[in-house]
Every structure is written in structure tokens, then in C-alpha cells.
Protein backbone atom coordinates (compact mmCIF):
# COMPACT_ATOMS: atom_id res chain seq x y z
CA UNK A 1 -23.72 18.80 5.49
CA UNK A 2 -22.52 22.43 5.24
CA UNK A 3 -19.64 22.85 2.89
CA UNK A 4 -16.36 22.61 4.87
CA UNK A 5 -13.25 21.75 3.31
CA UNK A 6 -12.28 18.40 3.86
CA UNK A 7 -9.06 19.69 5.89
CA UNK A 8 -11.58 21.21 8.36
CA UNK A 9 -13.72 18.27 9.27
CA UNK A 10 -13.47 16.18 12.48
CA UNK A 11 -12.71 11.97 11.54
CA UNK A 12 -16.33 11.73 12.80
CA UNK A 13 -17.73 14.06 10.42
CA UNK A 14 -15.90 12.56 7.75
CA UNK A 15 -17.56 9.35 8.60
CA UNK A 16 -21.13 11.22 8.02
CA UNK A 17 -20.24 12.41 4.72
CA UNK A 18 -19.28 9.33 3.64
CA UNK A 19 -22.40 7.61 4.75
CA UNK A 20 -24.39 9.98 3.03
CA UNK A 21 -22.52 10.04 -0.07
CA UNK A 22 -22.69 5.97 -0.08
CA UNK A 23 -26.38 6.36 0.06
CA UNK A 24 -26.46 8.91 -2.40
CA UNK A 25 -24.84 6.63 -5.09
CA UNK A 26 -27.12 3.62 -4.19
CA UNK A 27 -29.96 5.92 -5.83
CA UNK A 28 -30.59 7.15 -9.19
CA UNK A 29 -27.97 10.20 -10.48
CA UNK A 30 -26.38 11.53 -13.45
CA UNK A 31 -22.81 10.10 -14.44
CA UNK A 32 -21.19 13.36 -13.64
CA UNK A 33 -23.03 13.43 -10.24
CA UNK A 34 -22.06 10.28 -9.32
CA UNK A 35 -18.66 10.74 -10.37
CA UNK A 36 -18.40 14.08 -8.86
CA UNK A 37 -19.17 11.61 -5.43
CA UNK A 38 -16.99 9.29 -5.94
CA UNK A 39 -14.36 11.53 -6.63
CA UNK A 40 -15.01 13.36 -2.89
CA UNK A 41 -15.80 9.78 -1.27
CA UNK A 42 -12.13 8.72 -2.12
CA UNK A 43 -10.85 12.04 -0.97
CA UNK A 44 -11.99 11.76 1.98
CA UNK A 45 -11.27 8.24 2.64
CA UNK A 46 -7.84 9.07 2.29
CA UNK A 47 -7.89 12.19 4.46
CA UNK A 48 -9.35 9.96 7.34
CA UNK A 49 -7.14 6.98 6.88
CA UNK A 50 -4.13 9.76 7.19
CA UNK A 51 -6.08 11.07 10.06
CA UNK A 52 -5.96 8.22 11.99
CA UNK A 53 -2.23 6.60 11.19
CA UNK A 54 -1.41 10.15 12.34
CA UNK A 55 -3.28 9.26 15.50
CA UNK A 56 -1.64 6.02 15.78
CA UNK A 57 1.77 7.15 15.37
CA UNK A 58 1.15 9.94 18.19
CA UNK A 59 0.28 7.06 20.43
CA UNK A 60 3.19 5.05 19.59
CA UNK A 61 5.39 7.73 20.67
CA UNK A 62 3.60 8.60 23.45
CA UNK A 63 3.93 4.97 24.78
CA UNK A 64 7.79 4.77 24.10
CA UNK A 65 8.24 8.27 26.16
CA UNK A 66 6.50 6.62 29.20
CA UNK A 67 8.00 3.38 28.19
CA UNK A 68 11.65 5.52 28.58
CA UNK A 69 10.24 7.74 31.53
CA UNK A 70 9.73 4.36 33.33
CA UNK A 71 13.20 3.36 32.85
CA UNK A 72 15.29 6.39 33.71
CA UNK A 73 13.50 6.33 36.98
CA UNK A 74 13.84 2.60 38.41
């Protein structure tokens, strides 16, 4: 994957970087490698998982705006 910073990738391509790093440490490296891995995997684990409660919270207030809309007009 071309090296983007973590801020700049999509959830998807997140996804594929942590694929491929899972199947890099299921083969043969060096500690620091496989550190060095890690150490990215749990980065972006928690850049996704901030991704997507962001996601969720943008729906929640989406729904209570309609939800409000709705009222103020019956």
C-alpha cells in the first residue's frame, strides 16, 4: 500500500492494511519488524474504531433532527 498517513486513509483502506499486516505477522520476521507491525496494526485499529463511533454519532443526530423536524410539523 503506498505510504499515506493513517489520518488520510478511507475506513476501507484501513481495513486492507490491516489484512495485510495480519498476514504479514503470520509469517516469518524479525522482532523489530514485527513489532514495528503491531505497533501500526493497533494504530490503526484505533483510528477506525474512532472513525466509525464518529459515524455513528453523526447518525444519531441526524435521526433526532428528523425525529424533531417530524414533530414541529404535525
Amino acid at each position: 500500500m503506498p505510504s499515506k498517513k493513517k489520518d488520510d486513509l478511507t475506513l476501507e483502506q484501513m481495513l486492507i492494511r490491516l489484512d495485510e499486516i495480519s498476514a504479514l505477522l503470520d509469517s516469518d520476521l524479525e522482532l523489530d519488524k514485527a513489532l514495528s507491525l503491531y505497533e501500526e496494526g493497533v494504530s490503526l485499529i484505533k483510528s477506525a474504531n474512532k472513525m466509525i463511533t464518529d459515524a455513528e454519532a453523526k447518525i444519531k443526530t441526524l435521526n433526532l433532527s428528523d425525529i424533531q423536524e417530524e414533530k414541529t410539523h404535525e
